[in-house]
PDB file of N, CA and C in Angstrom:
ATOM      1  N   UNK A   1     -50.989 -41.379  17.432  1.00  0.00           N
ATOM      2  CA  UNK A   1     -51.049 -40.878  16.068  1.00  0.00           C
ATOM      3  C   UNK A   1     -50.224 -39.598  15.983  1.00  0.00           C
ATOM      4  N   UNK A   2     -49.360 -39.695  15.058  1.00  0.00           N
ATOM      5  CA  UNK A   2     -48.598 -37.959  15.053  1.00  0.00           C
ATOM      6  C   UNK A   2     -49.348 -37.161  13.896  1.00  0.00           C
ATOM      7  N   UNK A   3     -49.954 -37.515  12.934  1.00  0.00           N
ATOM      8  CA  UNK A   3     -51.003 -36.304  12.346  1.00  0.00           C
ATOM      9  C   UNK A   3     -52.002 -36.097  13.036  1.00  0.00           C
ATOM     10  N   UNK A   4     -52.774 -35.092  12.650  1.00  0.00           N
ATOM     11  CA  UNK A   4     -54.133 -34.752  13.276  1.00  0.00           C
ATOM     12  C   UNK A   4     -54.998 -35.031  11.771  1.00  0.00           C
ATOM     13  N   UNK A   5     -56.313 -35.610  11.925  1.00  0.00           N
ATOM     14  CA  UNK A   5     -56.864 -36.173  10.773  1.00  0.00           C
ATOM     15  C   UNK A   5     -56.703 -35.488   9.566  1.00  0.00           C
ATOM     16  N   UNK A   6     -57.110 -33.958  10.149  1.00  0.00           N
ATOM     17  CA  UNK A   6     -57.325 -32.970   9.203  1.00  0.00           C
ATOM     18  C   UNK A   6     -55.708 -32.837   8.340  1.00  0.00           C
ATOM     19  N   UNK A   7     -54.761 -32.764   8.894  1.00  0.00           N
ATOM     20  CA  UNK A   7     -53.267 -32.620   8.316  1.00  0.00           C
ATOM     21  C   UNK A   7     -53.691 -33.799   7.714  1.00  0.00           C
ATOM     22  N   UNK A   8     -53.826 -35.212   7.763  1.00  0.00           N
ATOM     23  CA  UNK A   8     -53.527 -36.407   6.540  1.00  0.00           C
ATOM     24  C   UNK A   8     -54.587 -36.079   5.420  1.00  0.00           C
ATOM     25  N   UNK A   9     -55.683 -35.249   6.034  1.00  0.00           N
ATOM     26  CA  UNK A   9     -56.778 -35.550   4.944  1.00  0.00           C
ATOM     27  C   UNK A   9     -56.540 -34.054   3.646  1.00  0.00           C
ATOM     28  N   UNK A  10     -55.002 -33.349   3.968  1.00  0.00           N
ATOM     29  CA  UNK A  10     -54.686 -32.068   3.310  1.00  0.00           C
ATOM     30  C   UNK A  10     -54.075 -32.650   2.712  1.00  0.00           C
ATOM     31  N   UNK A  11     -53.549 -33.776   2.209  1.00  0.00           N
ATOM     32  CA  UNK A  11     -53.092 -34.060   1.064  1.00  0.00           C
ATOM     33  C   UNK A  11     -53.675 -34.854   0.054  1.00  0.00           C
ATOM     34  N   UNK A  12     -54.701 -35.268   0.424  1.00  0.00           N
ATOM     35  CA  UNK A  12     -55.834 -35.300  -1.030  1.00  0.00           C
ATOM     36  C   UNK A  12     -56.672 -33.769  -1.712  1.00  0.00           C
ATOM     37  N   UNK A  13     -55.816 -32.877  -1.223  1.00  0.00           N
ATOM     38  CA  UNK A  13     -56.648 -31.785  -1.627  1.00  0.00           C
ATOM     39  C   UNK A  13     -56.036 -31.560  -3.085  1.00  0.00           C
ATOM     40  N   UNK A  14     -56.539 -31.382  -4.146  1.00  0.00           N
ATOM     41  CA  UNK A  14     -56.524 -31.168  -5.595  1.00  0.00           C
ATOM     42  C   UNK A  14     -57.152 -29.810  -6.300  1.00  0.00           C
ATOM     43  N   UNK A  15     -56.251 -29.357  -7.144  1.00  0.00           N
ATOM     44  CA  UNK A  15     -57.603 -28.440  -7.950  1.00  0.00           C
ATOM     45  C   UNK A  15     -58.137 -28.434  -8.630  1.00  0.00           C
ATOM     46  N   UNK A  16     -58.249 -30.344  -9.283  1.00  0.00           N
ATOM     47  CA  UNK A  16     -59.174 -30.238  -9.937  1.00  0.00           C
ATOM     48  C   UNK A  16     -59.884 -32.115  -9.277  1.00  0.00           C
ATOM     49  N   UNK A  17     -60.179 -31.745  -8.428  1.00  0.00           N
ATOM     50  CA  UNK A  17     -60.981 -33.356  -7.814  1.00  0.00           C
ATOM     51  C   UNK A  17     -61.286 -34.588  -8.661  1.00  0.00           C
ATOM     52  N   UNK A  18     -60.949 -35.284  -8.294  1.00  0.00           N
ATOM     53  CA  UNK A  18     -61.515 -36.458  -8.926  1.00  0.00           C
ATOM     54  C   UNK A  18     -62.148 -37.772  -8.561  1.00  0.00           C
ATOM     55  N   UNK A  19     -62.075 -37.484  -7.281  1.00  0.00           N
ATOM     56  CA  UNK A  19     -62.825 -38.224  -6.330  1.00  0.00           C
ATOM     57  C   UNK A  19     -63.155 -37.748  -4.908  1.00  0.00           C
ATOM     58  N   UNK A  20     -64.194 -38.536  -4.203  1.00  0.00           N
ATOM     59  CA  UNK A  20     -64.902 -38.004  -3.559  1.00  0.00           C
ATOM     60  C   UNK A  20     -64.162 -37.531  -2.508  1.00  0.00           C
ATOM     61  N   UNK A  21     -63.092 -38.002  -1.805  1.00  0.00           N
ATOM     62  CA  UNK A  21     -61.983 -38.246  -0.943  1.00  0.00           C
ATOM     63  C   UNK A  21     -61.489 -36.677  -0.820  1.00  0.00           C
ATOM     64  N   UNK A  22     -60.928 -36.267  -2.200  1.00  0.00           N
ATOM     65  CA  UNK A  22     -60.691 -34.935  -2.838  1.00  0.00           C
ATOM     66  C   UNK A  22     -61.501 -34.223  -2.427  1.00  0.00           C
ATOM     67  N   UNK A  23     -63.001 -34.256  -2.689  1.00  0.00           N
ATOM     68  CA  UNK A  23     -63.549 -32.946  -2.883  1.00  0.00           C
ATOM     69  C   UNK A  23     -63.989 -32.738  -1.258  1.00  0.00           C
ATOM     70  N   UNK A  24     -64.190 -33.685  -0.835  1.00  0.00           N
ATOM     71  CA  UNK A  24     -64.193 -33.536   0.771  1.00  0.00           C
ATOM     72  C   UNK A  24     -62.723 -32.842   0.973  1.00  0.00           C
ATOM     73  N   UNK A  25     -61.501 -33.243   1.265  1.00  0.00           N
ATOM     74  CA  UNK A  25     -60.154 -32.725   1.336  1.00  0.00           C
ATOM     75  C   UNK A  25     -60.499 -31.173   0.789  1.00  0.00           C
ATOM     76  N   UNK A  26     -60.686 -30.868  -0.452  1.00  0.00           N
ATOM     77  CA  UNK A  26     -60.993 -29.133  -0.783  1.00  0.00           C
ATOM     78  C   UNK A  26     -62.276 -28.163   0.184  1.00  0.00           C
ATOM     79  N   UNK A  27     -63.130 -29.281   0.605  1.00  0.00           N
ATOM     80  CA  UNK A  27     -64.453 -28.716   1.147  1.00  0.00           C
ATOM     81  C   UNK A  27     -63.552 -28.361   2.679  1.00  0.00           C
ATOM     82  N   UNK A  28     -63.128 -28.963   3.180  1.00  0.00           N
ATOM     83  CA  UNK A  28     -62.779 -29.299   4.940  1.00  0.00           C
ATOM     84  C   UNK A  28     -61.523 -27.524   4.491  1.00  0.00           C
ATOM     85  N   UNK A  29     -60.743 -27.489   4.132  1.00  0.00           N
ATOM     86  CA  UNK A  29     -59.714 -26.822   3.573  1.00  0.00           C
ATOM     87  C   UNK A  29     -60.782 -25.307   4.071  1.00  0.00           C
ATOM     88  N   UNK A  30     -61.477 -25.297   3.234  1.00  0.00           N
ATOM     89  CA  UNK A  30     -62.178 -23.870   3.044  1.00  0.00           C
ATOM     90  C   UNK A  30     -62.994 -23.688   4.392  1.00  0.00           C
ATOM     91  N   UNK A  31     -63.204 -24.931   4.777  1.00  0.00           N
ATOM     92  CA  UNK A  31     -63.977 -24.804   6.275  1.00  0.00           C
ATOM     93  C   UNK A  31     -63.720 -24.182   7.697  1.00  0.00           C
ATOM     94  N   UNK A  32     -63.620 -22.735   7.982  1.00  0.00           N
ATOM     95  CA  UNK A  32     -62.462 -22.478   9.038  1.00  0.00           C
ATOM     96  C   UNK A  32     -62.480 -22.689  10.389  1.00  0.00           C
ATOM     97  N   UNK A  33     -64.508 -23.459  10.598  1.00  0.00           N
ATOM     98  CA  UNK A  33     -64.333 -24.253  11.754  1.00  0.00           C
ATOM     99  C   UNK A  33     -63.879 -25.706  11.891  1.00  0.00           C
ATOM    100  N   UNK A  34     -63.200 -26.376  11.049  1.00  0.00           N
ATOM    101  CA  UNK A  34     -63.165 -27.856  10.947  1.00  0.00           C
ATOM    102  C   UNK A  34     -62.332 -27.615  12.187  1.00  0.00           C
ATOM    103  N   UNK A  35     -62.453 -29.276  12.727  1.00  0.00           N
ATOM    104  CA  UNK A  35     -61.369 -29.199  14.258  1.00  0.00           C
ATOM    105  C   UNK A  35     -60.389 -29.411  13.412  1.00  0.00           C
ATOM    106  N   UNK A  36     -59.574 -28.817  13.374  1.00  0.00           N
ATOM    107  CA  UNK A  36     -57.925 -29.346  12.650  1.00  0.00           C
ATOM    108  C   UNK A  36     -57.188 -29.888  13.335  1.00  0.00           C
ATOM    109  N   UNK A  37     -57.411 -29.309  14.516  1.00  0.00           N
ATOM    110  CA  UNK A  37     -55.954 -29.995  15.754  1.00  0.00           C
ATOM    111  C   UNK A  37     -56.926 -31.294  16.745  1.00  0.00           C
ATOM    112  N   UNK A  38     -58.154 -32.183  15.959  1.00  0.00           N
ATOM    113  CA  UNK A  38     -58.363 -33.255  16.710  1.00  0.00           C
ATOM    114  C   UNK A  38     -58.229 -34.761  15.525  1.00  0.00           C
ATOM    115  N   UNK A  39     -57.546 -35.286  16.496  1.00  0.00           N
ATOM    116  CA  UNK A  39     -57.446 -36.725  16.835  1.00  0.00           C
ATOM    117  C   UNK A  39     -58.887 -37.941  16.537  1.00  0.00           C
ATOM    118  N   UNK A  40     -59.579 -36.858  17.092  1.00  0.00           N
ATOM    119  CA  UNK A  40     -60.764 -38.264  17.414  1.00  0.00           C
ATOM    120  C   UNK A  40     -61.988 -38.127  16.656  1.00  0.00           C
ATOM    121  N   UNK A  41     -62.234 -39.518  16.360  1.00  0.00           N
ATOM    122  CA  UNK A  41     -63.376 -39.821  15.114  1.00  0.00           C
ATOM    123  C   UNK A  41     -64.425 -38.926  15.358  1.00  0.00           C
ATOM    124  N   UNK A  42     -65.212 -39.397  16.723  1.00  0.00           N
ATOM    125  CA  UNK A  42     -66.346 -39.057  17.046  1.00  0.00           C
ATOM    126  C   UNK A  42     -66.576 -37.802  17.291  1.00  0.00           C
ATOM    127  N   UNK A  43     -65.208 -37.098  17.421  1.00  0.00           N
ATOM    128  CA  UNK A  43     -65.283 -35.135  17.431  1.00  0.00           C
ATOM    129  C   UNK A  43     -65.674 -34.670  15.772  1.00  0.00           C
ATOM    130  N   UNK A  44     -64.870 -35.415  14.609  1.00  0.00           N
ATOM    131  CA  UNK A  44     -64.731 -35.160  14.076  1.00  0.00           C
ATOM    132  C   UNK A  44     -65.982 -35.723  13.151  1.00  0.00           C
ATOM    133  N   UNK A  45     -66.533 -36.642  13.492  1.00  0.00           N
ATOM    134  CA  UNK A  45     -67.867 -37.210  12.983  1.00  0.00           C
ATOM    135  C   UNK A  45     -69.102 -36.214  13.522  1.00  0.00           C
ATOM    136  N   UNK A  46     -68.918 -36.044  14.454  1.00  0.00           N
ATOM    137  CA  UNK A  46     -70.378 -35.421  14.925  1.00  0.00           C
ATOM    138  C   UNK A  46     -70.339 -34.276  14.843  1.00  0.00           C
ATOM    139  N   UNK A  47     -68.852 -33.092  14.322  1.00  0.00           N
ATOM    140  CA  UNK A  47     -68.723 -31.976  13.485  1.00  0.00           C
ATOM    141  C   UNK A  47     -69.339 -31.551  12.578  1.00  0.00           C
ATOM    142  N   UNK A  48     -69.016 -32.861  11.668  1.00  0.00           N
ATOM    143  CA  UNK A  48     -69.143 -33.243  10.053  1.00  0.00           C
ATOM    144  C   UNK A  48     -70.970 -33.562   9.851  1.00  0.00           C
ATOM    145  N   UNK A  49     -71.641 -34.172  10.998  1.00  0.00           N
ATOM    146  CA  UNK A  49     -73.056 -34.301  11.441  1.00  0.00           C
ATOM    147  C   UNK A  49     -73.771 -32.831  11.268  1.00  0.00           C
ATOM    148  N   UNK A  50     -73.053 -31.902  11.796  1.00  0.00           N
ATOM    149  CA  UNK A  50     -73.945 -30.970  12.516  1.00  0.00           C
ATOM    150  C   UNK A  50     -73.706 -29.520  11.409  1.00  0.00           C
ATOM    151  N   UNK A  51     -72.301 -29.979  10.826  1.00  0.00           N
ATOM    152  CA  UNK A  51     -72.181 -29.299  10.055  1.00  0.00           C
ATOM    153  C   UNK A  51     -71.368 -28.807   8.720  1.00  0.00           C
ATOM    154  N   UNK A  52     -71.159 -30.249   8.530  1.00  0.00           N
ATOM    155  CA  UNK A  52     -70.592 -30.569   7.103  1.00  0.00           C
ATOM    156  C   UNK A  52     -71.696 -30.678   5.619  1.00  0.00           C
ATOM    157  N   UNK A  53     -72.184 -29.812   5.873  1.00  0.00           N
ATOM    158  CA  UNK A  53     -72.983 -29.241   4.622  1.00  0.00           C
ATOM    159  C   UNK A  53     -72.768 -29.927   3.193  1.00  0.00           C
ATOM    160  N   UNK A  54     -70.998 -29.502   3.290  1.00  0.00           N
ATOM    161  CA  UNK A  54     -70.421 -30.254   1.656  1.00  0.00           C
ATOM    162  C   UNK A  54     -70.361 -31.430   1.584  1.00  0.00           C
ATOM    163  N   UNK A  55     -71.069 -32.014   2.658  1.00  0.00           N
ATOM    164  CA  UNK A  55     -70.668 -34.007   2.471  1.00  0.00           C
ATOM    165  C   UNK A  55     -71.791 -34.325   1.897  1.00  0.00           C
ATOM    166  N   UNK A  56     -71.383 -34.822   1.105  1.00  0.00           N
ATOM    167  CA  UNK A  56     -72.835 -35.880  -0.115  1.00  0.00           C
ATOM    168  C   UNK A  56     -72.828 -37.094   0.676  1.00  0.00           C
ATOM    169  N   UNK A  57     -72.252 -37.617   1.256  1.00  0.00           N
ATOM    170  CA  UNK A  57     -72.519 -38.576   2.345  1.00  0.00           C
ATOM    171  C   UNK A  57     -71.309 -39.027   3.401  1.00  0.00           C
ATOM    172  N   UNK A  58     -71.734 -39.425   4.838  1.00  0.00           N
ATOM    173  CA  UNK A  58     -70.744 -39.600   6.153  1.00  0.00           C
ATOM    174  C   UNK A  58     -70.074 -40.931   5.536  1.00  0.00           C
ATOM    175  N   UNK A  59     -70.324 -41.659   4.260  1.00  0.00           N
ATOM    176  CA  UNK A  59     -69.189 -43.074   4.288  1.00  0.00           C
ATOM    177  C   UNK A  59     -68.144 -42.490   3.367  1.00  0.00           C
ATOM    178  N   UNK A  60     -68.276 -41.124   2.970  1.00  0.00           N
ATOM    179  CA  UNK A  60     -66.908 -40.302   2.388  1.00  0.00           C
ATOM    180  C   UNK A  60     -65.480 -40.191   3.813  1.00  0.00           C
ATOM    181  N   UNK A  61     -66.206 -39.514   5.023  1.00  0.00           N
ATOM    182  CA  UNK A  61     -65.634 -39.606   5.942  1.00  0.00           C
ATOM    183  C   UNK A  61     -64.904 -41.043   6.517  1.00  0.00           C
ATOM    184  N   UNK A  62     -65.897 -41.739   6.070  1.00  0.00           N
ATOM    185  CA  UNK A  62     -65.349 -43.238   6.683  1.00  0.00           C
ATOM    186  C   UNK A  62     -64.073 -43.488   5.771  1.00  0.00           C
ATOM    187  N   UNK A  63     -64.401 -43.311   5.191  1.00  0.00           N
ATOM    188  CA  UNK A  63     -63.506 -44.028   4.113  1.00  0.00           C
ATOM    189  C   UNK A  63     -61.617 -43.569   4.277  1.00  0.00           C
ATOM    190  N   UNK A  64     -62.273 -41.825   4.611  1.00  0.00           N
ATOM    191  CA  UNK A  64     -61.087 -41.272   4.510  1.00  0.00           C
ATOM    192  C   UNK A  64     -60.422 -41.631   5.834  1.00  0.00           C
ATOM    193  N   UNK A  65     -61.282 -41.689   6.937  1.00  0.00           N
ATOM    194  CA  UNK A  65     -60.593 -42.336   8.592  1.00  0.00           C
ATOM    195  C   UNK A  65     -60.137 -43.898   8.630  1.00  0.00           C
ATOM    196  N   UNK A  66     -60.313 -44.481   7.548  1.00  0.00           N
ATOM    197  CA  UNK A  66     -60.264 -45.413   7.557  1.00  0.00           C
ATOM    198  C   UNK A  66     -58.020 -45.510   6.731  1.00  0.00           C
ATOM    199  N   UNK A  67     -58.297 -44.784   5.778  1.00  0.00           N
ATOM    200  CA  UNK A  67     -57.233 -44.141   5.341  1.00  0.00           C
ATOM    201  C   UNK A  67     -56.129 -43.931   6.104  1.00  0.00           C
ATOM    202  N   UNK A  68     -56.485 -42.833   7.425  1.00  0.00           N
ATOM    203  CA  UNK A  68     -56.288 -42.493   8.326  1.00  0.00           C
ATOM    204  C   UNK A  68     -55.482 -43.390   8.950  1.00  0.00           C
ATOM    205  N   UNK A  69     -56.542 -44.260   9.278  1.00  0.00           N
ATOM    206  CA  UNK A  69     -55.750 -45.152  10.483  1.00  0.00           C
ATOM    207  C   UNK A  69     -54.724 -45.857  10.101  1.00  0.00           C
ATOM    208  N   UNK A  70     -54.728 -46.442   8.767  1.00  0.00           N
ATOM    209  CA  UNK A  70     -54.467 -47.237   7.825  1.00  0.00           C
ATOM    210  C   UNK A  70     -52.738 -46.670   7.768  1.00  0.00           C
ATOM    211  N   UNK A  71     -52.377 -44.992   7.578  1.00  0.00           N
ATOM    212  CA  UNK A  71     -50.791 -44.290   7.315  1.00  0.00           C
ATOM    213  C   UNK A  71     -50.686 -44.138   8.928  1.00  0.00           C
ATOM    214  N   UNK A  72     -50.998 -44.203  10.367  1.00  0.00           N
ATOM    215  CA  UNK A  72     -50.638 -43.898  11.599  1.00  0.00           C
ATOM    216  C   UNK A  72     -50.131 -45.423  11.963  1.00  0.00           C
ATOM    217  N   UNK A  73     -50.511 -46.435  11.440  1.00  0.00           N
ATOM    218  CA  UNK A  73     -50.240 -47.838  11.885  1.00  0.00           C
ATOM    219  C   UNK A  73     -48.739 -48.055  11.683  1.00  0.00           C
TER     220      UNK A  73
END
């Protein structure tokens, strides 16, 4: 993969959201522990577990890794 999740998931960032994808993308942005420089789901899932506060729910994340994998292919 040549992005790191966090770089693909900075371009759904908006200023004015309109979906959930977005407001996660603005939440992670402001977050200054997000891993930015990882690769891997399960770092980045069990982050988002322990301390992704702004997630109204983990199938926002899915969705967006799913995204993810979807522009590295």
């Amino acid at each position: 993969m040549s992005k790191t999740f966090y770089h693909f998931l900075m371009k759904y960032r908006h200023p004015e959201p309109k979906d959930s994808i977005s407001h996660f993308a603005n939440h992670a942005y402001e977050d200054h522990s997000f891993p930015k420089t990882s690769y891997d789901y399960d770092e980045i899932s069990s982050y988002l577990e322990l301390n992704g506060t702004y997630m109204e729910s983990m199938s926002v994340f899915d969705e967006a890794w799913q995204l993810y994998v979807l522009s590295e292919s």
